[in-house]
Protein backbone atom coordinates (compact mmCIF):
# COMPACT_ATOMS: atom_id res chain seq x y z
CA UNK A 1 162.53 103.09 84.85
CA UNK A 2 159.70 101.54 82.76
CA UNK A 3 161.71 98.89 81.53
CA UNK A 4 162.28 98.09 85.48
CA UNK A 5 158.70 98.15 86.68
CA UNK A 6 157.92 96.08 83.02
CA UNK A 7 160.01 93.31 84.34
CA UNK A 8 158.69 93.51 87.94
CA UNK A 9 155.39 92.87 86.83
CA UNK A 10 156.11 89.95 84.23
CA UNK A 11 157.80 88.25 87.23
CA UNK A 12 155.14 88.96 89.99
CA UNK A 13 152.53 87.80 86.97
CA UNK A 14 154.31 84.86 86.07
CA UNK A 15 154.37 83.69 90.14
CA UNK A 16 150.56 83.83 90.51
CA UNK A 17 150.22 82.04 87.37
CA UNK A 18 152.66 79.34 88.46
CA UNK A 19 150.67 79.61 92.00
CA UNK A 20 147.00 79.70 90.38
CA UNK A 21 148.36 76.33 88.42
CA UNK A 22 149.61 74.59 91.78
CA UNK A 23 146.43 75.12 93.16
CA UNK A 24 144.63 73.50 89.94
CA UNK A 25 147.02 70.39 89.47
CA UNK A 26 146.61 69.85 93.56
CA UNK A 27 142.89 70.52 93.76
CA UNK A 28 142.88 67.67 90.07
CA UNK A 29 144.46 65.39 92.27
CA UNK A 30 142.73 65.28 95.11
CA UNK A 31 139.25 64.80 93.27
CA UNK A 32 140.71 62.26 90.27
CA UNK A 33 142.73 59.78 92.61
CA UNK A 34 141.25 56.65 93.13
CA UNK A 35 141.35 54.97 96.84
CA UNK A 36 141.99 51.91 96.84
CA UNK A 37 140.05 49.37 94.20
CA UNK A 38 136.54 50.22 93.62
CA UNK A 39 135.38 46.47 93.42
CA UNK A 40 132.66 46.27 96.54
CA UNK A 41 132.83 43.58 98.61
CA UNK A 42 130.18 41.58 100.22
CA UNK A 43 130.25 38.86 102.86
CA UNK A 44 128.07 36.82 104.94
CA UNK A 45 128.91 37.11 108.97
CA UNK A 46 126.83 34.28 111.08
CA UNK A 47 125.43 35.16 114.19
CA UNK A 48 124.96 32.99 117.17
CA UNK A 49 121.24 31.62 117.16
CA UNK A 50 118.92 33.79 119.02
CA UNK A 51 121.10 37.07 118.56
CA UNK A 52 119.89 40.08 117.05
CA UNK A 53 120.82 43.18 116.01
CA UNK A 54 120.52 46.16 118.09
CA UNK A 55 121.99 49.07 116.13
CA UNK A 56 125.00 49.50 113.43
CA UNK A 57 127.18 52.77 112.91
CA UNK A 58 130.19 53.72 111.10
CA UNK A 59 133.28 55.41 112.67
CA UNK A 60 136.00 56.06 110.26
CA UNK A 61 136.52 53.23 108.63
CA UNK A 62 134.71 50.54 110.83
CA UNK A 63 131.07 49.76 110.66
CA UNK A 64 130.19 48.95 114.25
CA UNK A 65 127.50 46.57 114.59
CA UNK A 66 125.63 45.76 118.15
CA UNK A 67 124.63 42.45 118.86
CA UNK A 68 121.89 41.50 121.88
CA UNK A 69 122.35 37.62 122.22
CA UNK A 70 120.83 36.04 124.87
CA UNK A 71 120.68 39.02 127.49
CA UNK A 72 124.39 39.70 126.73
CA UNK A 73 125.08 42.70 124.70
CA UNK A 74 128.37 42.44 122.13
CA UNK A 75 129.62 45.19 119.82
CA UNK A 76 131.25 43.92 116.48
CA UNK A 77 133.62 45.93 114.59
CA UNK A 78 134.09 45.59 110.55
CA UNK A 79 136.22 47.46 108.34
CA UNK A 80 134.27 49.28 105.92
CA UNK A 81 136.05 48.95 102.71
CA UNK A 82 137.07 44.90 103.25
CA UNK A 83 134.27 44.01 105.29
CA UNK A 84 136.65 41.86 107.61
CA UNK A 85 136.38 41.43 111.26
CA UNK A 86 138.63 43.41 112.96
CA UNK A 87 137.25 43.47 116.50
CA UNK A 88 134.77 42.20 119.06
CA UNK A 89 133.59 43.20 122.44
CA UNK A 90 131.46 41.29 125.57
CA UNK A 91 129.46 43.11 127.79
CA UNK A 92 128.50 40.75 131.05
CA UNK A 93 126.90 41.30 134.07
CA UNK A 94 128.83 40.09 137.62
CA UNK A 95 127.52 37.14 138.68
């Protein structure tokens, strides 16, 4: 009977150590992997004369930037790691 209850144990012991380690190795990974290159990236965008900047924000991965140029408001989207365009949008009145 002891012998039974012996063996029980080493094998319940030996699963939480074998879940205790799959924790570890998964919680390793997820703060040692690297995303993507590291190597920061910098650009120069050219606005239209006149235009200024209203605001910028970040959603997700985009950096949203809002333009004001000339009366006409415009909303630029980037992608934050790349710093490429990736998106622009007009806002005009009816004539």
């Amino acid at each position: 009977m002891f012998a039974r209850v012996r063996r029980l144990m080493l094998i319940a012991g030996l699963t939480t150590a074998l879940a205790v380690a799959a924790v570890l190795v998964a919680i390793g990974y997820r703060l040692f992997r690297t995303e993507g290159s590291t190597v920061t990236a910098e650009t120069t965008s050219m606005l239209p004369k006149g235009a200024r900047i209203v605001s910028t924000g970040v959603a997700g991965d985009r950096l949203v930037v809002t333009l004001d140029i000339g009366g006409v408001t415009e909303i630029r989207t980037y992608d934050a790691h790349t710093l490429k365009a990736t998106g622009k949008l007009k806002f005009v009145s009816e004539p």
